[in-house]
Protein backbone atom coordinates (compact mmCIF):
# COMPACT_ATOMS: atom_id res chain seq x y z
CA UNK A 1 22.93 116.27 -16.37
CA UNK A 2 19.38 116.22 -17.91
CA UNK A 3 16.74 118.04 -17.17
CA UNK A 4 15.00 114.85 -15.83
CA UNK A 5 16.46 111.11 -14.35
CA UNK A 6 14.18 108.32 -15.38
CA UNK A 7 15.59 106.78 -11.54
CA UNK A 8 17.33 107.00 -8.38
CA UNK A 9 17.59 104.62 -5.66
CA UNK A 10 19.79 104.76 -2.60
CA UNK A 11 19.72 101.10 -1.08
CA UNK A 12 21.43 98.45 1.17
CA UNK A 13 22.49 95.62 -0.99
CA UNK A 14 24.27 91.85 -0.12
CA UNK A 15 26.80 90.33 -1.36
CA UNK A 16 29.16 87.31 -1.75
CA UNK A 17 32.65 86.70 -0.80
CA UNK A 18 34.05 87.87 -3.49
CA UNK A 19 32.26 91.60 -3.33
CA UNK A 20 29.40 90.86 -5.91
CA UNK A 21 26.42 92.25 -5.75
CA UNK A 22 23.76 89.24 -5.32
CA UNK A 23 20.85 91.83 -4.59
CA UNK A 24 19.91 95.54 -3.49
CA UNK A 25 17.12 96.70 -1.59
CA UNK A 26 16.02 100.34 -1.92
CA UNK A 27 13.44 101.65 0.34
CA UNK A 28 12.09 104.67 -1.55
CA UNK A 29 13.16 104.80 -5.27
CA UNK A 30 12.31 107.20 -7.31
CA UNK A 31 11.40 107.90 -10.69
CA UNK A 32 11.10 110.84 -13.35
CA UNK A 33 13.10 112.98 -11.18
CA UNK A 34 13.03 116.63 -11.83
CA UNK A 35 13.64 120.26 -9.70
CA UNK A 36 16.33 120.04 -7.25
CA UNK A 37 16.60 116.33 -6.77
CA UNK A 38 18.32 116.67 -10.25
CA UNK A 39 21.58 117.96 -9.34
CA UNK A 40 21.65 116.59 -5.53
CA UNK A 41 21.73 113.27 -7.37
CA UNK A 42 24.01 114.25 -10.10
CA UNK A 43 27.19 111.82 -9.57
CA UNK A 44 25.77 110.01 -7.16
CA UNK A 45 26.77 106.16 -8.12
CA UNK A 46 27.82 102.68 -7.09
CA UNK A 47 28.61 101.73 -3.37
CA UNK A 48 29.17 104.97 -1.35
CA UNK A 49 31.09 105.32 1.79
CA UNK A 50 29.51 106.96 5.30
CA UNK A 51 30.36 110.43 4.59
CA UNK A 52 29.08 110.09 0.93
CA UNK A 53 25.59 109.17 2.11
CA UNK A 54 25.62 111.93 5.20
CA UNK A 55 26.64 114.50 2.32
CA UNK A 56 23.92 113.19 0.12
CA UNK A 57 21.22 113.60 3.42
CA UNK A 58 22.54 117.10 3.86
CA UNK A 59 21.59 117.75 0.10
CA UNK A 60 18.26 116.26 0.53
CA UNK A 61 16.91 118.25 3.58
CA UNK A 62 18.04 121.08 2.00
CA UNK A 63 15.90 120.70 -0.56
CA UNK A 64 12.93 119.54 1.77
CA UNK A 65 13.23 116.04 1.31
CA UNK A 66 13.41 115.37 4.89
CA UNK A 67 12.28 111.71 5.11
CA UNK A 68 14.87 110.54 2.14
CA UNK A 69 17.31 112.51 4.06
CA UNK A 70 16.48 110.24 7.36
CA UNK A 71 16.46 106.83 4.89
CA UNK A 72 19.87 107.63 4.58
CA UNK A 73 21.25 108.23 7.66
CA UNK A 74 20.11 105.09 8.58
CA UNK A 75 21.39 103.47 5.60
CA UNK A 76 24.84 105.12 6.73
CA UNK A 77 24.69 104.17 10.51
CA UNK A 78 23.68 100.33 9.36
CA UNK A 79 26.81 98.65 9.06
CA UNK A 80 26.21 97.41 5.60
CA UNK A 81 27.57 97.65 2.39
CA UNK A 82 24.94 101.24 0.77
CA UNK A 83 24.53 101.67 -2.83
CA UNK A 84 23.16 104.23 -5.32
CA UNK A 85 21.48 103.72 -8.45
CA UNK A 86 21.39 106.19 -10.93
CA UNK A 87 19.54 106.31 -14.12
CA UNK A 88 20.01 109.60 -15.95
CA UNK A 89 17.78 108.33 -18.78
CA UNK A 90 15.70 105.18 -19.64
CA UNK A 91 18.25 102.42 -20.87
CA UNK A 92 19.01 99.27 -20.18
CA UNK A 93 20.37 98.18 -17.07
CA UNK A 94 24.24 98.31 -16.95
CA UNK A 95 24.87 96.66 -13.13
CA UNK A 96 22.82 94.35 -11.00
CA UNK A 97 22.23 97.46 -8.90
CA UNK A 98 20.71 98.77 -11.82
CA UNK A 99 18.28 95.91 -12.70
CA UNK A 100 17.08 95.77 -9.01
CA UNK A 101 16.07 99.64 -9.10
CA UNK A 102 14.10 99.35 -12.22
CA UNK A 103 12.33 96.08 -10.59
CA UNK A 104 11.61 97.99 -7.34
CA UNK A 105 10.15 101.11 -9.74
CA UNK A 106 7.60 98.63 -11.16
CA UNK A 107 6.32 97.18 -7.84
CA UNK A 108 6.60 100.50 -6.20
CA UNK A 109 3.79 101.32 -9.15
CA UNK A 110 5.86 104.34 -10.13
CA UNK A 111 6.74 102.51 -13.80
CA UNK A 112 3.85 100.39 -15.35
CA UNK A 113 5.19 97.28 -17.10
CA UNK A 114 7.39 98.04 -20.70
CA UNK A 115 7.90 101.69 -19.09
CA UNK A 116 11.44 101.07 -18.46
CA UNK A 117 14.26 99.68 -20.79
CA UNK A 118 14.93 95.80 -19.45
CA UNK A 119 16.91 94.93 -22.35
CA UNK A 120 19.77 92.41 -20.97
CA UNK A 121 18.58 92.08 -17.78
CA UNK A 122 17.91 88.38 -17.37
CA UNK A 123 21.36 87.67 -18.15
CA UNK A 124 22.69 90.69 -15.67
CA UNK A 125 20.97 88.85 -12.50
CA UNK A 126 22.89 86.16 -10.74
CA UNK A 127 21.13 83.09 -10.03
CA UNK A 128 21.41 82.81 -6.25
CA UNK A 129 19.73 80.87 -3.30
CA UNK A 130 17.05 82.95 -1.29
CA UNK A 131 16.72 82.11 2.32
CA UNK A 132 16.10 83.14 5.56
CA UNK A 133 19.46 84.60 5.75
CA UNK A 134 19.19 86.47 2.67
CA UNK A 135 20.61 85.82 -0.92
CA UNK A 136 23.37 83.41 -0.75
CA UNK A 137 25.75 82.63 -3.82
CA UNK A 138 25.04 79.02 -4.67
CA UNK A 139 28.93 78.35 -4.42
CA UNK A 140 28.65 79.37 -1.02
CA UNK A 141 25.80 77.67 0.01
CA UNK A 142 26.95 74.20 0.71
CA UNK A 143 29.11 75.84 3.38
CA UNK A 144 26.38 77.86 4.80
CA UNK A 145 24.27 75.01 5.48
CA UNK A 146 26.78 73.16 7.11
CA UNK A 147 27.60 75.84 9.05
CA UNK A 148 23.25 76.22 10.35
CA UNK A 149 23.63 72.68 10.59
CA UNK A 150 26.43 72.77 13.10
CA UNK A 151 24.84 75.50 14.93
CA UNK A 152 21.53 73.18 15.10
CA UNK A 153 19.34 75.13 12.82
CA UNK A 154 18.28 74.37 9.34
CA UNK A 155 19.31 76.96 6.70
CA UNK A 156 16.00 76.93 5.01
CA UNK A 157 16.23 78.25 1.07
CA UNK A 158 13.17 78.82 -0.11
CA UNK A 159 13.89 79.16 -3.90
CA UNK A 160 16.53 79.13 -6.14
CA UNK A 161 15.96 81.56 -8.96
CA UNK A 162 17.30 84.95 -10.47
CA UNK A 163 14.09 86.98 -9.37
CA UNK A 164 13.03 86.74 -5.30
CA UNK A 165 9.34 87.35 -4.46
CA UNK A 166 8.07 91.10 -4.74
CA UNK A 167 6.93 90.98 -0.69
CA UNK A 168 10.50 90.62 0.62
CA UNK A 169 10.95 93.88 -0.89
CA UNK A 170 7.26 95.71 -1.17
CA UNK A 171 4.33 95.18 -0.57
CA UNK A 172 1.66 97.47 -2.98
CA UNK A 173 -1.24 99.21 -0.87
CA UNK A 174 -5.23 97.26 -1.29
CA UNK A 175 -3.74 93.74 -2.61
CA UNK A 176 -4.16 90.21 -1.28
CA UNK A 177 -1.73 87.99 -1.84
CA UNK A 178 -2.44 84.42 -0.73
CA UNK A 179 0.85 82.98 -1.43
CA UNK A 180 3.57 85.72 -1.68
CA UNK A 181 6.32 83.43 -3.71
CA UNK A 182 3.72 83.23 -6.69
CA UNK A 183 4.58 87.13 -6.96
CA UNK A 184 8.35 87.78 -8.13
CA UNK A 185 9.39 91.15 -7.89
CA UNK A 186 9.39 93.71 -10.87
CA UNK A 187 5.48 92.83 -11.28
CA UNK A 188 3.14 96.03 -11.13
CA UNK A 189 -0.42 95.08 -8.90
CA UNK A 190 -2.42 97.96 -8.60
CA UNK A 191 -4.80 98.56 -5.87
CA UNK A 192 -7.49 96.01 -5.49
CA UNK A 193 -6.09 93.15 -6.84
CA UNK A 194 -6.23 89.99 -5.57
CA UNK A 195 -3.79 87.10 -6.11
CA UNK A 196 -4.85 83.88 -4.93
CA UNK A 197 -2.86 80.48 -3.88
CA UNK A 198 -2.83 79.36 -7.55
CA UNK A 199 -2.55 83.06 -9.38
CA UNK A 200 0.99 84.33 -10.48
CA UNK A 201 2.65 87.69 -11.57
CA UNK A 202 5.98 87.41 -13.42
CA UNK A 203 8.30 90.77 -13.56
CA UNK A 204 7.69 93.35 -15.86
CA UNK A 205 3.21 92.19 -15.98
CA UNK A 206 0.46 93.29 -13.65
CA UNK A 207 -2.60 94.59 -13.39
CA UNK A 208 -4.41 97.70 -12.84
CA UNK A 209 -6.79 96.99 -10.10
CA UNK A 210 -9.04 95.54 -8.98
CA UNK A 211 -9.09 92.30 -10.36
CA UNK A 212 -9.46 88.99 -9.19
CA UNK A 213 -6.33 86.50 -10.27
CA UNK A 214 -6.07 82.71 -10.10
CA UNK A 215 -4.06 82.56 -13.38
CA UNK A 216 -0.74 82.80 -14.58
CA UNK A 217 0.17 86.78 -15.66
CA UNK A 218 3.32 85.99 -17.70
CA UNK A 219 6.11 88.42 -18.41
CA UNK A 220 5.10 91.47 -20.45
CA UNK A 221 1.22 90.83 -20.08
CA UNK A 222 -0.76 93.28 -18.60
CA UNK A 223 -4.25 93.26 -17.29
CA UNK A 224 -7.20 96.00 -17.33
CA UNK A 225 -9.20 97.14 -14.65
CA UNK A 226 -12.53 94.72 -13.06
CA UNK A 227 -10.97 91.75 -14.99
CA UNK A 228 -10.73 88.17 -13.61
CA UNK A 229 -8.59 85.55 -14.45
CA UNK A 230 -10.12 82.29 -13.56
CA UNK A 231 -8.24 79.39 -12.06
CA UNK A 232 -5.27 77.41 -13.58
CA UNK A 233 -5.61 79.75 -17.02
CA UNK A 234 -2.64 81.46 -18.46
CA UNK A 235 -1.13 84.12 -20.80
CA UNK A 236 1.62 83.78 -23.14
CA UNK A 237 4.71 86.41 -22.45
CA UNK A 238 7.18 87.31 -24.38
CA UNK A 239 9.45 84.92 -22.52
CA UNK A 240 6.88 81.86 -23.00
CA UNK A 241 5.98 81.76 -26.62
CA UNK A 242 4.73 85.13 -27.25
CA UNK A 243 7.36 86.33 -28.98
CA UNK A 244 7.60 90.51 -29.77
CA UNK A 245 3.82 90.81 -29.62
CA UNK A 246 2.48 92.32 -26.31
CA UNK A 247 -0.49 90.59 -24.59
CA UNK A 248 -3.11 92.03 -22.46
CA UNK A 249 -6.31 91.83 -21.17
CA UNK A 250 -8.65 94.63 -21.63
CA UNK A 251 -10.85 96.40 -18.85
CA UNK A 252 -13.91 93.84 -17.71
CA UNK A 253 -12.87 90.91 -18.88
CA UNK A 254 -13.14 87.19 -17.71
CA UNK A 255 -10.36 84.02 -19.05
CA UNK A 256 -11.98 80.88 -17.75
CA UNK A 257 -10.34 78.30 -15.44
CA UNK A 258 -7.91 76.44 -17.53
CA UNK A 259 -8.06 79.15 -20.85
CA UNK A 260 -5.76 80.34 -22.38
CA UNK A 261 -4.97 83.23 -23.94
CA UNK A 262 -2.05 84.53 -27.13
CA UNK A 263 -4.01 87.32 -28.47
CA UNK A 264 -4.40 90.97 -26.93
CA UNK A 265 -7.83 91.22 -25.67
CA UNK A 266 -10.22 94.81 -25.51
CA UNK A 267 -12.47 95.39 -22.92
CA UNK A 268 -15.50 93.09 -21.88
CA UNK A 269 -14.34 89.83 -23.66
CA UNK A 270 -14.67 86.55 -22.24
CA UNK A 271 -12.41 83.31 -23.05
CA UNK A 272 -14.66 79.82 -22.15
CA UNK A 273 -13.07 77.35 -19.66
CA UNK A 274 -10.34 75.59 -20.94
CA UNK A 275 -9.91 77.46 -24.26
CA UNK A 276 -6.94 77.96 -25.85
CA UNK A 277 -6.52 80.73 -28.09
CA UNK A 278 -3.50 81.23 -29.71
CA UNK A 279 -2.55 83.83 -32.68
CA UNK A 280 -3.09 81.19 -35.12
CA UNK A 281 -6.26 79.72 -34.11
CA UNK A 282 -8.66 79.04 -36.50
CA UNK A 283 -11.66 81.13 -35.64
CA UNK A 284 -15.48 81.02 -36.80
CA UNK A 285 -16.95 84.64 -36.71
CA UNK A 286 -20.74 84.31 -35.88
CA UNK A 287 -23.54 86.91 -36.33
CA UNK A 288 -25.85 88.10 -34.14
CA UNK A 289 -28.44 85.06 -35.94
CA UNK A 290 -25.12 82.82 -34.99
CA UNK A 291 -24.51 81.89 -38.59
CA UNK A 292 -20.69 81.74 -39.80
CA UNK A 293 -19.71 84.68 -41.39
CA UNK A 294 -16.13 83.61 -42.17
CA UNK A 295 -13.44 81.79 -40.48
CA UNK A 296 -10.23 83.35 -39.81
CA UNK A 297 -7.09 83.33 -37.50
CA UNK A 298 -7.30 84.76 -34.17
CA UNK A 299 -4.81 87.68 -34.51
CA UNK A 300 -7.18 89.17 -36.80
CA UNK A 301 -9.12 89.73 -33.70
CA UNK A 302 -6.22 91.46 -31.80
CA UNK A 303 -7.78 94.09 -29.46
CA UNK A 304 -11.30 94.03 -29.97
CA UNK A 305 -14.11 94.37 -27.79
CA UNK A 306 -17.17 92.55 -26.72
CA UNK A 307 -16.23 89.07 -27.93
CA UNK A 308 -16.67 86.07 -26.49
CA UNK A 309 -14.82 82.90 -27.73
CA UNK A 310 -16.14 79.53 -27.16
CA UNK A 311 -15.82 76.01 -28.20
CA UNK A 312 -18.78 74.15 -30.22
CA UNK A 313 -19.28 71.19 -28.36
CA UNK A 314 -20.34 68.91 -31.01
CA UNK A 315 -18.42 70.35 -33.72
CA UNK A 316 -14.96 71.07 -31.36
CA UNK A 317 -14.68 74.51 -34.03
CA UNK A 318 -13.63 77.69 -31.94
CA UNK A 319 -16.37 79.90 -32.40
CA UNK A 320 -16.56 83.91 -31.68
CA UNK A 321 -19.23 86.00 -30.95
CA UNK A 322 -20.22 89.49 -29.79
CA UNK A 323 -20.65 89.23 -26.24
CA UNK A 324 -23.74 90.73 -25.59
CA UNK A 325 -24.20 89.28 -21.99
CA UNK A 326 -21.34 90.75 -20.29
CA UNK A 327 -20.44 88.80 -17.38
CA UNK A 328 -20.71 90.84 -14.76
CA UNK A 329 -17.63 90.17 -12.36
CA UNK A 330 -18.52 89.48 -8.74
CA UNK A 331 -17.31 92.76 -6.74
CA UNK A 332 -17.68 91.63 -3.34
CA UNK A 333 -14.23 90.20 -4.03
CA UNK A 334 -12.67 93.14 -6.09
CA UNK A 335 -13.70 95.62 -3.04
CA UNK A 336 -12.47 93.62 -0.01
CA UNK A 337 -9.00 94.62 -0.10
């Protein structure tokens, strides 16, 4: 066993008639494991039976860890099917077990997004049903909602779709979240963001806190501290056009309602309203006497600071300047979390 685990998680998981996993929840995971906890967990994998997991407590309050030792009696005394997770080093997910610990390590903010091999994991993760009963296999569910039906109740399924919200799972101290199914989990929101009815944060993207957003935060994309993203705007992921390059959003910075964005931005840049920039659009550079300097395509401006890209209204050129008025983001509504 290494000196380190990149992950543990000891959780209750569901599954469908024919014993697959369809989802795990784990209460406390863990990550970059060292000291004792490395050879208490060494072994420790796949569904474990009720002397297993009181074996495992006895290890942990042994070594101190008194209130993972009490997560697992419970998990032992629950009735339900109890499964470890164990990643000895960062690879990609092998099990479904394994995909849901790394998701729970990014909205438990103890991995920030592309800190933890995902390679193969959209494939790994069923596509199930997620209702008020829980995951249900979608082969199953005609059944099931006969059976509420008969029983007078309405099975109500809320989405169908490999990820479920991050809420159902975690919910991340200092957010707002005005509509908790616009959050799926694996995504990282630090402290002190806010993620209104229109805003959403795919797996694997986040923020740092605080930040105000009413955008789309695809997969992959990551945003800086004090930055806003205004309403209806969005950033490509690497799952929604933008390819193997990484986007994100620097500290202090503002997209407009309805921009767009498929560059990384620094710090302090600002995208106009309904702006799309892309990695090949054709950008005039301005000087501080806003003459053209040269025109070139946006990736050249990759990760700088201080711009601010507009459209010319009577020309319809995309135009970039330094953005010596900083917009100064409103932080009444970054400090009431």
């Amino acid at each position: 066993m290494a000196g380190t685990l990149h992950g543990f998680g000891l959780g209750v998981a569901s599954k469908n008639a024919k014993g697959d996993v369809l989802d795990v929840f784990y209460p406390t995971p863990l990550a970059n494991i060292s000291g004792d906890l490395v050879s208490i967990f060494d072994g420790v994998s796949g569904e474990l039976k009720a002397t297993e997991i009181r074996a495992l407590s006895d290890g942990l309050r042994s070594a101190g860890e008194h209130s993972l030792a009490d997560i697992a009696v419970r998990l032992s005394e629950a009735g339900r099917p109890v499964v470890a997770s164990l990643l000895a080093d960062n690879a990609a997910p092998q099990t479904v077990a394994d995909a849901y610990l790394k998701l729970h390590l990014l909205s438990h903010r103890l991995i920030k997004p592309h800190g933890t091999d995902l390679t193969g994991m959209f494939a790994l993760l069923p596509n199930v049903a997620w209702t008020d009963e829980g995951p249900i296999d979608l082969a199953e569910l005609a059944d099931r909602q006969l059976t509420s039906r008969l029983k007078g109740r309405v099975l109500e399924v809320a989405s169908v779709d490999k990820f479920p919200k991050m809420t159902n799972y975690v919910v991340p101290s200092g957010v707002r979240i005005a509509h908790t199914a616009r959050v799926r989990l694996g995504a990282y929101l630090g402290s002190g963001t806010t993620v209104m009815h229109e805003g959403f944060i795919n797996f694997n993207a986040g923020t740092d806190g605080p930040g105000m957003i009413e955008g789309r935060i695809s997969a992959g994309v990551t945003v800086g501290k004090g930055s806003d993203l205004g309403g209806g705007c969005s950033t490509m992921g690497t799952l929604s056009g933008g390819g193997n390059i990484i986007i994100s959003v620097g500290e202090s910075c503002l997209l407009g309602a309805n921009a767009g964005l498929g560059i990384p931005l620094g710090d302090r840049c600002t995208v106009e309203a309904g702006l799309f920039v892309t990695a090949g659009t054709k950008v005039t550079v301005l000087d501080d006497a806003r003459e053209a300097v040269e025109t070139l395509a946006a990736r050249h401006l990759s990760g700088q600071s201080d711009l601010l890209f507009r459209r010319n209204s009577q020309s319809g050129s995309v135009e970039c300047l330094t953005n010596q008025t900083a917009i100064e983001l409103n932080e009444s509504l970054h400090d009431n979390n």
